[in-house]
C-alpha atoms as a PDB file:
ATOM      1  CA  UNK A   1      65.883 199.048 151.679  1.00  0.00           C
ATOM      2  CA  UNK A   2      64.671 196.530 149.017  1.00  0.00           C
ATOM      3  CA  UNK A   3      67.767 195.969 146.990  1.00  0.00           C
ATOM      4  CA  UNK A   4      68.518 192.738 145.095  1.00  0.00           C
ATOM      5  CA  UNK A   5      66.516 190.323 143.713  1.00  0.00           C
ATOM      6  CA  UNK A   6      65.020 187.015 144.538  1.00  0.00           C
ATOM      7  CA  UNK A   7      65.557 184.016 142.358  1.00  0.00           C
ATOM      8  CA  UNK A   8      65.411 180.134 143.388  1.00  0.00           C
ATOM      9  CA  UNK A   9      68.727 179.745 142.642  1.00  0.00           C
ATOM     10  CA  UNK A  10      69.507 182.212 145.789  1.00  0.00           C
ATOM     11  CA  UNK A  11      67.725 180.826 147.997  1.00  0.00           C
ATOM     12  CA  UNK A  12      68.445 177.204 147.415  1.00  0.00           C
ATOM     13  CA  UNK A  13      72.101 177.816 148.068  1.00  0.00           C
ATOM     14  CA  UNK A  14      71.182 180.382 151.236  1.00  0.00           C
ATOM     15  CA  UNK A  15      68.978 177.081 152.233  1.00  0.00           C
ATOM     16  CA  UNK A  16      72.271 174.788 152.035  1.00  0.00           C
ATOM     17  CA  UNK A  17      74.628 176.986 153.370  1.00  0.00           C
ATOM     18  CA  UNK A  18      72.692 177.625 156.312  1.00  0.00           C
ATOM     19  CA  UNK A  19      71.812 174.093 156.932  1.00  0.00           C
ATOM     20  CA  UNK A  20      68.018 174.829 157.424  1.00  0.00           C
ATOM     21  CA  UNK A  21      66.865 170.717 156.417  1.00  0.00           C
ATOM     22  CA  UNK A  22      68.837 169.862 159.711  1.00  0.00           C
ATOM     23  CA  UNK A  23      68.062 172.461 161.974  1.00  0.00           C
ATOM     24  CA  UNK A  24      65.328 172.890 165.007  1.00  0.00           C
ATOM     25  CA  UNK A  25      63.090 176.001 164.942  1.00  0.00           C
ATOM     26  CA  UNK A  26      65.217 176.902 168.064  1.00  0.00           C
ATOM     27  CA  UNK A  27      68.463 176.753 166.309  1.00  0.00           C
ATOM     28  CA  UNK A  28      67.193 178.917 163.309  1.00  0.00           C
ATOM     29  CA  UNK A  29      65.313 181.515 165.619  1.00  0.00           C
ATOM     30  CA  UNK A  30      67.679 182.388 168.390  1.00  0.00           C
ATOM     31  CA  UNK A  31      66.946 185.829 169.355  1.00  0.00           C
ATOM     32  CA  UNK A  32      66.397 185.459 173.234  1.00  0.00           C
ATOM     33  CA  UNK A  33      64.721 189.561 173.090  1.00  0.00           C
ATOM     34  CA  UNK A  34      63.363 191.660 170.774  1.00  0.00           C
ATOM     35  CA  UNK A  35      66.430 192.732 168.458  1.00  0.00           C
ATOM     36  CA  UNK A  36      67.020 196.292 168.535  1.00  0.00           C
ATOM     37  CA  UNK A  37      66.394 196.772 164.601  1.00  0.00           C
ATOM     38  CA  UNK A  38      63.351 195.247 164.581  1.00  0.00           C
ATOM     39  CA  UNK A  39      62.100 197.667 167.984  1.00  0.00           C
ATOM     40  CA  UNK A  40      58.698 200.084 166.423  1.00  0.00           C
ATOM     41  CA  UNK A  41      59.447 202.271 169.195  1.00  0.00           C
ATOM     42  CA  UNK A  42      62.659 203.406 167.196  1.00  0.00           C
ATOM     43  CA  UNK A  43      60.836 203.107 163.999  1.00  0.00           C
ATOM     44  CA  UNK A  44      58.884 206.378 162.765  1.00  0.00           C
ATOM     45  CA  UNK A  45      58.167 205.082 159.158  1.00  0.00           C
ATOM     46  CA  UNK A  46      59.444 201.589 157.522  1.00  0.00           C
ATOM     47  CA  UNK A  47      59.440 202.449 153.234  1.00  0.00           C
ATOM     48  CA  UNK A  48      59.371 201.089 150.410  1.00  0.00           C
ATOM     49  CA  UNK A  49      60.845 202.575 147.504  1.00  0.00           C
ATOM     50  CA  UNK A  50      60.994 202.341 143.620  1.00  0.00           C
ATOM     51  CA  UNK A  51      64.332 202.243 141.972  1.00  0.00           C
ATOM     52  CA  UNK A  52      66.607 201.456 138.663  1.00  0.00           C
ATOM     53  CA  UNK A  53      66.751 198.099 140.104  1.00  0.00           C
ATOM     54  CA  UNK A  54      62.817 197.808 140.842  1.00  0.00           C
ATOM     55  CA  UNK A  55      60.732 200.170 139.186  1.00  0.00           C
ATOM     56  CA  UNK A  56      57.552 199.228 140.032  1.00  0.00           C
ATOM     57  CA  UNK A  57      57.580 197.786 143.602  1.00  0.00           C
ATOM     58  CA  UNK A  58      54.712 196.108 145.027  1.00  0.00           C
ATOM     59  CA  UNK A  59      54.848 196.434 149.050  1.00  0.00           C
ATOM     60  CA  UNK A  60      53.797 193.727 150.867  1.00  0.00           C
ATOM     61  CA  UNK A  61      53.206 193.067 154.881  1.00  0.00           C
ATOM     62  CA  UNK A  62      53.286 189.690 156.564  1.00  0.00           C
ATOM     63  CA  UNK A  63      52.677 189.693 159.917  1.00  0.00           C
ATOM     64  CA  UNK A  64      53.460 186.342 161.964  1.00  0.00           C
ATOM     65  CA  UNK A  65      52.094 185.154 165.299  1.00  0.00           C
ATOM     66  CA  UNK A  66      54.763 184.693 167.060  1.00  0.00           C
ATOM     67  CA  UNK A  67      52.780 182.756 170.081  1.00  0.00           C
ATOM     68  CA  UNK A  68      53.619 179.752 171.606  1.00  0.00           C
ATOM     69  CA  UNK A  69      50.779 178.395 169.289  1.00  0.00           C
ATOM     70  CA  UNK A  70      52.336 179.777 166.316  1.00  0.00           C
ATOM     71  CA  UNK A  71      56.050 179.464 165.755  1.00  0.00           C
ATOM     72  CA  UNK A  72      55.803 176.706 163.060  1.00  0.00           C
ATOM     73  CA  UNK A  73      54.679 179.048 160.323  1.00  0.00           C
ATOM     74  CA  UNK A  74      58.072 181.526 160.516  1.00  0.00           C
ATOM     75  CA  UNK A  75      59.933 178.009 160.926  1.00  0.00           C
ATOM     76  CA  UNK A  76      58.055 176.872 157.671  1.00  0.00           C
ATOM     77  CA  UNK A  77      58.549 179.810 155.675  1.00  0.00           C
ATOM     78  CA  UNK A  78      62.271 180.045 156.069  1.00  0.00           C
ATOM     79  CA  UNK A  79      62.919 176.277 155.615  1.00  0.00           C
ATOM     80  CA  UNK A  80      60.475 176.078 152.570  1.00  0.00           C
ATOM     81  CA  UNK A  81      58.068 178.350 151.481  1.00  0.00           C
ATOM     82  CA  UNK A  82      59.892 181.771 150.350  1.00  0.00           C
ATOM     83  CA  UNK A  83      59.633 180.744 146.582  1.00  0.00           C
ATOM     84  CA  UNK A  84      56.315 179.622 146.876  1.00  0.00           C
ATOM     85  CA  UNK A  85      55.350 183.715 147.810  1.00  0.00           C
ATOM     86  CA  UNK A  86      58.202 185.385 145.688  1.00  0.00           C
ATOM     87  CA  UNK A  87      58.999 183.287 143.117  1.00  0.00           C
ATOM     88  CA  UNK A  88      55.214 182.684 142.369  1.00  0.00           C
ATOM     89  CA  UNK A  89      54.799 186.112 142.249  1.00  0.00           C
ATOM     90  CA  UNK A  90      57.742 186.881 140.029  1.00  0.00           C
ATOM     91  CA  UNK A  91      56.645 183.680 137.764  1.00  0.00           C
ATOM     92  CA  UNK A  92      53.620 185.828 137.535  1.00  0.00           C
ATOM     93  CA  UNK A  93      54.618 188.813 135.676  1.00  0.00           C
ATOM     94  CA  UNK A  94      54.827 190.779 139.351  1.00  0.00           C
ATOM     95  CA  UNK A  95      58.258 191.270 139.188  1.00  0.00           C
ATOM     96  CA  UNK A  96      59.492 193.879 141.933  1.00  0.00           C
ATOM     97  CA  UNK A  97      57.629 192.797 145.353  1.00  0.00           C
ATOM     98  CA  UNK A  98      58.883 194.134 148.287  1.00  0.00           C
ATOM     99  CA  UNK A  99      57.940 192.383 151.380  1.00  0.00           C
ATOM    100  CA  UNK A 100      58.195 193.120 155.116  1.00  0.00           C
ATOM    101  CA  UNK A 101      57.811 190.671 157.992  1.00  0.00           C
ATOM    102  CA  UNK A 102      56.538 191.513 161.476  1.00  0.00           C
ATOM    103  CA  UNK A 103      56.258 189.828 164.150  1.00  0.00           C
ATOM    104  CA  UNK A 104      52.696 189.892 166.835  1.00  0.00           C
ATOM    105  CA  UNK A 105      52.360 188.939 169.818  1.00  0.00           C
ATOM    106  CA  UNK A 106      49.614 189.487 172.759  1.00  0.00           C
ATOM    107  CA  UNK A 107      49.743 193.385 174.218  1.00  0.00           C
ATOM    108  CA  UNK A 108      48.769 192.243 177.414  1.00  0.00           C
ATOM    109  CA  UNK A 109      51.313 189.549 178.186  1.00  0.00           C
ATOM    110  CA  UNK A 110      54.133 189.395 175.857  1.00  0.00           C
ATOM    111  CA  UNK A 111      57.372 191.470 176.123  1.00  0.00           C
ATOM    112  CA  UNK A 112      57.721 192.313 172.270  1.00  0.00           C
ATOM    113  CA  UNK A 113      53.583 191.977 170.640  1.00  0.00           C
ATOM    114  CA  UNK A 114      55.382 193.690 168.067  1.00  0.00           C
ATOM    115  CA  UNK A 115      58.531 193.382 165.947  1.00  0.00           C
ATOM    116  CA  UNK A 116      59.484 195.419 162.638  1.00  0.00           C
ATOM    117  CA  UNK A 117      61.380 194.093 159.241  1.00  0.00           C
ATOM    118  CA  UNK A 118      62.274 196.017 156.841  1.00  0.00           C
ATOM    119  CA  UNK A 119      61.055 195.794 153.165  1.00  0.00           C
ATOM    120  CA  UNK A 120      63.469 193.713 151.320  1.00  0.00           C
ATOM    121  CA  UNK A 121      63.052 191.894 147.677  1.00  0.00           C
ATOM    122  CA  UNK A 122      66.082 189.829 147.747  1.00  0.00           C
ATOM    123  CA  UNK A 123      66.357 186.084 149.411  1.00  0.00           C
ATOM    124  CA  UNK A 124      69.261 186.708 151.603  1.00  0.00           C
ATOM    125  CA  UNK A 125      67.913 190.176 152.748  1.00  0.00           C
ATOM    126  CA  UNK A 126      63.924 188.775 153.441  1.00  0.00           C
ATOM    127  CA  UNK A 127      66.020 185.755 155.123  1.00  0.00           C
ATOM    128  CA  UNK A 128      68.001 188.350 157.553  1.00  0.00           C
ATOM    129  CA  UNK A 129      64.968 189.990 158.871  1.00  0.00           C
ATOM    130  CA  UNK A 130      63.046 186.855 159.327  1.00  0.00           C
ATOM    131  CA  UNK A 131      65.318 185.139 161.418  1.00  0.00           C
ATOM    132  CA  UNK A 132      65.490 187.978 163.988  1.00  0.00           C
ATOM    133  CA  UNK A 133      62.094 187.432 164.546  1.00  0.00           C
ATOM    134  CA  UNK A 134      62.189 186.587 168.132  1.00  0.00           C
ATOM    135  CA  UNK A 135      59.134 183.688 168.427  1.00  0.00           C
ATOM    136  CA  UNK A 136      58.579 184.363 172.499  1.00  0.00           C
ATOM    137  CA  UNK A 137      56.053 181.918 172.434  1.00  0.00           C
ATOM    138  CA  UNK A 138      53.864 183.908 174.909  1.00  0.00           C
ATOM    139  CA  UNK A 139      50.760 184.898 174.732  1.00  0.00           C
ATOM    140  CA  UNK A 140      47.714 184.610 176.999  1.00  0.00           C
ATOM    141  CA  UNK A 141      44.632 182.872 177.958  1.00  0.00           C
ATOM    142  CA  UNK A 142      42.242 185.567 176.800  1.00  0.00           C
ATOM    143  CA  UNK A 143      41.627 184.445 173.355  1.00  0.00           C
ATOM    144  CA  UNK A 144      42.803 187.285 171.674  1.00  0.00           C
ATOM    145  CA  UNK A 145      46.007 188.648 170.588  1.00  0.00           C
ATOM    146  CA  UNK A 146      47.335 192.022 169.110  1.00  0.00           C
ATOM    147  CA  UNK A 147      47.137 191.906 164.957  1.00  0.00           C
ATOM    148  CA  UNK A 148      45.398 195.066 165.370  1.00  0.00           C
ATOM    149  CA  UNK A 149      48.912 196.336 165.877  1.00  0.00           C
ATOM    150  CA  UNK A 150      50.217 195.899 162.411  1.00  0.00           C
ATOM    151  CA  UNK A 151      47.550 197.249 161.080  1.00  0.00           C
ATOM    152  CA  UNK A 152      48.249 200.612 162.881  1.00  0.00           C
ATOM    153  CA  UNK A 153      51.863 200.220 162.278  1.00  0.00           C
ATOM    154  CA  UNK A 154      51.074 199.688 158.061  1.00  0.00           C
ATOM    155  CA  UNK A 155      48.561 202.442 158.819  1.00  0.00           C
ATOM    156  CA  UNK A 156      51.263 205.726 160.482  1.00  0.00           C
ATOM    157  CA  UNK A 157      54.269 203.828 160.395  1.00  0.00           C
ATOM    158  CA  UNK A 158      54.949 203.223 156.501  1.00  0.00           C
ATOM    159  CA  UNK A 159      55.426 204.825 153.700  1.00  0.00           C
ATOM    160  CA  UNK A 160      55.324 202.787 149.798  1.00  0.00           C
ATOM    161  CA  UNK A 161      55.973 204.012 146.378  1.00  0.00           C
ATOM    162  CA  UNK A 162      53.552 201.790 144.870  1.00  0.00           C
ATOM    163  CA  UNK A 163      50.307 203.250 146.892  1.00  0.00           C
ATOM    164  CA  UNK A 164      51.765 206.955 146.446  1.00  0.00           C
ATOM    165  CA  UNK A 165      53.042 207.556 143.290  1.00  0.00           C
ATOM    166  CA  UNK A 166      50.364 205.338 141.425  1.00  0.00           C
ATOM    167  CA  UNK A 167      47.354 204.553 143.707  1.00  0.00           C
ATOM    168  CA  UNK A 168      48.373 200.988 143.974  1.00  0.00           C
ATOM    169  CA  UNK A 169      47.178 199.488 147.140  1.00  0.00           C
ATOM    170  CA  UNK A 170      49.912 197.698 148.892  1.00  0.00           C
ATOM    171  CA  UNK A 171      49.013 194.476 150.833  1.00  0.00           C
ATOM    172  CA  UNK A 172      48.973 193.230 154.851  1.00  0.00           C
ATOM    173  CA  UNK A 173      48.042 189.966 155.743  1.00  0.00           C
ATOM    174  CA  UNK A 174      48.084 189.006 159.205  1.00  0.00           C
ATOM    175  CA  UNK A 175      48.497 185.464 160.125  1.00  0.00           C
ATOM    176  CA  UNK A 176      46.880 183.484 163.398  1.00  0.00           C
ATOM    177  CA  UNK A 177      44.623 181.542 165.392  1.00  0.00           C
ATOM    178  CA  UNK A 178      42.745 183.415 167.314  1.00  0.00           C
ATOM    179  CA  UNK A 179      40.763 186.911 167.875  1.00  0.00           C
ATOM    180  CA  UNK A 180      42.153 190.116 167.666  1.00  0.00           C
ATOM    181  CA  UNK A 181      41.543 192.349 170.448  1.00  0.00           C
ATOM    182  CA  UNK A 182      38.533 194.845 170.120  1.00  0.00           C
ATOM    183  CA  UNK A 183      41.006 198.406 170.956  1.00  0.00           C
ATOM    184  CA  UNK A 184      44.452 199.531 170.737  1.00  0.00           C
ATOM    185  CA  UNK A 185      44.616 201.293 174.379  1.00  0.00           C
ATOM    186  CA  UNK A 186      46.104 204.649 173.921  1.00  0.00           C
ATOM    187  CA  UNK A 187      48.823 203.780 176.150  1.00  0.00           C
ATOM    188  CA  UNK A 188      49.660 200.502 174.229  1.00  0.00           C
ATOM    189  CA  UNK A 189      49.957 202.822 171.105  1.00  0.00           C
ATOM    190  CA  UNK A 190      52.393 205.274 172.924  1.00  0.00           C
ATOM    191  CA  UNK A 191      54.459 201.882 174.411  1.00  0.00           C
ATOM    192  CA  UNK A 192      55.231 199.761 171.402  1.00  0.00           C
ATOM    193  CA  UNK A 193      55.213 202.849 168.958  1.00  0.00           C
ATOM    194  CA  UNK A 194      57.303 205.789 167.995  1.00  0.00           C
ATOM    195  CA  UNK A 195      54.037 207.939 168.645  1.00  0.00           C
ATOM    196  CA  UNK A 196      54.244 210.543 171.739  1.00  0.00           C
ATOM    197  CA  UNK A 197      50.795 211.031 171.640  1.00  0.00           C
ATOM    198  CA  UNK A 198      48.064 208.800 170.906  1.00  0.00           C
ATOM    199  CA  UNK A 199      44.203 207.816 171.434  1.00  0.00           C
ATOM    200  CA  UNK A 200      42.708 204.697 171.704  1.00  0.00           C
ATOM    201  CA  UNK A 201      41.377 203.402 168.895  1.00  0.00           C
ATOM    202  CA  UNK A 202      39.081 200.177 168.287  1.00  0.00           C
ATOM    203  CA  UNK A 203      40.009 197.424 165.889  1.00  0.00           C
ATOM    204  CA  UNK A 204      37.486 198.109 162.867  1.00  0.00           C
ATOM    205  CA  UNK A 205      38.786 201.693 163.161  1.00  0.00           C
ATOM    206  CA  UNK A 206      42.143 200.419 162.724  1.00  0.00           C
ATOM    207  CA  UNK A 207      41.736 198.526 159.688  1.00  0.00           C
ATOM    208  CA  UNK A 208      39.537 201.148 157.725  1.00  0.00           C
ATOM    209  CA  UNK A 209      42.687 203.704 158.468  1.00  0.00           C
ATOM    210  CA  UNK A 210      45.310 200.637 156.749  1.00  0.00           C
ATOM    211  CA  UNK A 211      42.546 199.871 154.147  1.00  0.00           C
ATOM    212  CA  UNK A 212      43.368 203.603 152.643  1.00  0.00           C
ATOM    213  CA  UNK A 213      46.817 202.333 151.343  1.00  0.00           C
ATOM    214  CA  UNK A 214      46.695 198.258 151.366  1.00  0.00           C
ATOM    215  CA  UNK A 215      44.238 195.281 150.848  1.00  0.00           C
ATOM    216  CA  UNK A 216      44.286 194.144 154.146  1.00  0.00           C
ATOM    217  CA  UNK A 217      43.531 190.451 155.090  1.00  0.00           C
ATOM    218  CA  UNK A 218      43.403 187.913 157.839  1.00  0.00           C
ATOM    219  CA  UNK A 219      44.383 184.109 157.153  1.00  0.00           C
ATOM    220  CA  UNK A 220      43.113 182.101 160.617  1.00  0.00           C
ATOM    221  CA  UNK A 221      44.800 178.429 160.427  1.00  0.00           C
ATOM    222  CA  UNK A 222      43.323 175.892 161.827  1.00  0.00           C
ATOM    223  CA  UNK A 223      45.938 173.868 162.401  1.00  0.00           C
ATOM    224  CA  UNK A 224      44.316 172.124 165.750  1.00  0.00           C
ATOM    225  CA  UNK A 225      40.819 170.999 166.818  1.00  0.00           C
ATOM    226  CA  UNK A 226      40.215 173.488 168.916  1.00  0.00           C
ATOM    227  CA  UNK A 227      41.703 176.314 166.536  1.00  0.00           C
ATOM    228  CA  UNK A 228      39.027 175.349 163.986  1.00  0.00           C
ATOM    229  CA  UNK A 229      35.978 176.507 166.544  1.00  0.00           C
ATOM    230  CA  UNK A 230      34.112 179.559 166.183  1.00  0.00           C
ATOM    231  CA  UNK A 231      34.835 181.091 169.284  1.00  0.00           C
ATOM    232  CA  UNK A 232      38.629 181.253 167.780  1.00  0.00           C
ATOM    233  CA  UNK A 233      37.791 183.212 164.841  1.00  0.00           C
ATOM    234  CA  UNK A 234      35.996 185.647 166.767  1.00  0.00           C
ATOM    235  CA  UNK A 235      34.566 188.598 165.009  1.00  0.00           C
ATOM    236  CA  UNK A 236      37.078 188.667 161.992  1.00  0.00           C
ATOM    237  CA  UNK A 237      34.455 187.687 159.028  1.00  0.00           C
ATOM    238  CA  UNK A 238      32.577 190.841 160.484  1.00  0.00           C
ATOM    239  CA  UNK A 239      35.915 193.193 160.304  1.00  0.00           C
ATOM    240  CA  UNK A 240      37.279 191.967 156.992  1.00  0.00           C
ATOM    241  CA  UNK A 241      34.156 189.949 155.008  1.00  0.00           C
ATOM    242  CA  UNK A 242      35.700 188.095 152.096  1.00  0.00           C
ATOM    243  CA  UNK A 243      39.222 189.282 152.989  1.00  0.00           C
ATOM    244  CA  UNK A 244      39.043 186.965 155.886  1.00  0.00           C
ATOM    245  CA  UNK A 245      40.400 183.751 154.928  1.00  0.00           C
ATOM    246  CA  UNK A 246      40.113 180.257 157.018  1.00  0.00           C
ATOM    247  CA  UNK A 247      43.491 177.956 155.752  1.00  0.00           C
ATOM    248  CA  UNK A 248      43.333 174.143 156.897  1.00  0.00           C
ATOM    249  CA  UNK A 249      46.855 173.507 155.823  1.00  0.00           C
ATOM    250  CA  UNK A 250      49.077 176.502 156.752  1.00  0.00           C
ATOM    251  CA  UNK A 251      51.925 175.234 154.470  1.00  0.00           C
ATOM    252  CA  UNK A 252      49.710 176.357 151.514  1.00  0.00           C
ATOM    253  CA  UNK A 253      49.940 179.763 153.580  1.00  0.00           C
ATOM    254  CA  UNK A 254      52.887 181.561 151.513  1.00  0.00           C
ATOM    255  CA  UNK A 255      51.591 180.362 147.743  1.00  0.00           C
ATOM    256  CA  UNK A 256      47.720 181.119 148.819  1.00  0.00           C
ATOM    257  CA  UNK A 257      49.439 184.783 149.870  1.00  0.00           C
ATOM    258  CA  UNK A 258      50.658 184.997 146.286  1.00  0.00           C
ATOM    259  CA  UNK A 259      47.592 183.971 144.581  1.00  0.00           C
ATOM    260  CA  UNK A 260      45.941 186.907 146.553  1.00  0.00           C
ATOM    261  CA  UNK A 261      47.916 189.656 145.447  1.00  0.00           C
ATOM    262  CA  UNK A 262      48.394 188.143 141.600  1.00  0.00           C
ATOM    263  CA  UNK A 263      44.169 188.296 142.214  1.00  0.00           C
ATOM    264  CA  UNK A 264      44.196 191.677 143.310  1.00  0.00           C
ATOM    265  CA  UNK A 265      46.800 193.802 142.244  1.00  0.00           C
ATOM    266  CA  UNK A 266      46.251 196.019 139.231  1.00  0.00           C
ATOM    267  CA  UNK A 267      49.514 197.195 137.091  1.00  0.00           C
ATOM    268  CA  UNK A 268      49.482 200.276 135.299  1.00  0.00           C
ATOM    269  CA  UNK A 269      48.931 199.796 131.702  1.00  0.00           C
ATOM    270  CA  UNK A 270      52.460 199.945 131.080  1.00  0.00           C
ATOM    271  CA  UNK A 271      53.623 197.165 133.645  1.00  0.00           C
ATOM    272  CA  UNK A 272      51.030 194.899 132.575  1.00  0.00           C
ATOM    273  CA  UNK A 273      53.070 193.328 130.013  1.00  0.00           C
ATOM    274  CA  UNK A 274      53.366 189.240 131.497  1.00  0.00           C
ATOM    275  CA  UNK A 275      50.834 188.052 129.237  1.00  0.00           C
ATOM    276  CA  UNK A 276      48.842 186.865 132.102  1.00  0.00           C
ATOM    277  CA  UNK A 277      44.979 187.836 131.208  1.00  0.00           C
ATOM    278  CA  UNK A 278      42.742 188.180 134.201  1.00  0.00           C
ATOM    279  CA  UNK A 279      40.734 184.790 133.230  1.00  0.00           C
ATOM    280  CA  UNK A 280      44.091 182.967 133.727  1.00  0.00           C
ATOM    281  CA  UNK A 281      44.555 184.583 136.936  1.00  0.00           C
ATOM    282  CA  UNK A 282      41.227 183.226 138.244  1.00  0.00           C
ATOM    283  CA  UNK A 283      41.800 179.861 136.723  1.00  0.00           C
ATOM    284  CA  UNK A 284      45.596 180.025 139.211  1.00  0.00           C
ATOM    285  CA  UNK A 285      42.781 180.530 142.233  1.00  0.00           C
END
């Protein structure tokens, strides 16, 4: 996957055509189930892939609570905010991202805690997989909900040019509001994987295993009063330190995502040719 390429001109005419400015989340997200294509259980490894077209890809993982707390972020992203994450990052001299949304949910409760994109580069491709996303607005009272699953999906489940052919760390930022479960239950692992066999593993265990291939990071939102408490952040300053980042306006989400990878990713001497010194960089931050 990953063919094409994104350019504001794309997507402002995918934004017209599809009439997003006058549409409800509902009537822009209508999956009623998890959509077939997007199922991990049929999914043994998601990649992403140099070619003519991009060279030098950059892979990138978004994953989305898709909550009942949470569905205004995918909503925002698709109405808005795509340029401000690709097109800053193009603007930037990172020219060949590839990104791949997923969808999390709560393990426990939820029908489909997680959903699976592909990794696309184009607007009208990143735009297809978005919008299958299906937001089931569950979720549960325990406080806690199932990130920890992309992280072992990015961990077993992908496979990307730029971490294996040049020891450039892709990138996985999960997006929420609350705590992420302390395990992945063995049988969770065998229910909403591909895996046959499996062990449970805990959270920090998790991570460490995704942090061989990607900077990983958490963005909590606090986009309520009671979202901004402590007891809603849980233990992720403890899992990811600096990586974990608190955002008080979550449509700053996609350009702060940006900023992060322009931050952090480092181009082989050949690629780095945008002009763009590291003091500049900081100076974007």
């Amino acid at each position: 996957m990953g063919g094409g390429r994104f350019s504001h001109e794309a997507y402002s005419k995918l934004r017209t055509s599809k009439d997003y400015s006058n549409k409800s989340r509902e009537e822009i997200f209508t999956a009623s189930q998890i959509d077939p294509e997007m199922d991990p259980t049929k999914v043994i490894v998601r990649e992403s892939r140099d070619s003519k077209e991009h060279p030098e890809t950059v892979s990138i993982i978004v994953g989305l609570d898709v909550t009942g707390s949470m569905g205004f972020v995918p909503e925002h992203i698709v109405k808005e905010a795509l340029p401000d994450l690709i097109g800053s990052l193009m603007e930037a001299g990172i020219e060949h991202p590839q990104v791949l949304f997923l969808g999390i949910g709560d393990f426990v409760y939820d029908h489909a805690p997680l959903q699976v994109g592909q990794f696309e580069s184009s607007a009208e491709l990143l735009d297809r997989w978005l919008t299958r996303v299906y937001l089931e607005g569950g979720g549960g009272g325990n406080n806690q909900e199932g990130y920890n699953l992309a992280h072992l999906f990015a961990a077993r489940h992908t496979s990307i040019d730029c971490w294996e052919k040049r020891k450039q760390k892709g990138f996985l930022f999960t997006i929420g509001d609350e705590p992420v479960f302390p395990t992945i239950p063995a049988e969770i692992i065998k229910k909403y994987t591909a895996a046959e066999e499996a062990e449970t593993i805990t959270t920090e265990a998790i991570i460490n295993e995704a942090q061989e291939k990607y900077n990983v990071f958490h963005m909590h939102l606090e986009h309520s009063e009671w979202s901004k408490s402590p007891s809603r952040k849980g233990n992720w300053k403890e899992l990811l330190g600096e990586h974990f980042i608190v955002m008080p306006d979550y449509k700053k989400v996609a350009k702060r995502i940006a900023e992060i990878v322009i931050q952090h990713h480092k181009p082989t001497t050949a690629n780095n040719t945008s002009g763009i010194a590291d003091t500049e960089v900081e100076d974007m931050l």
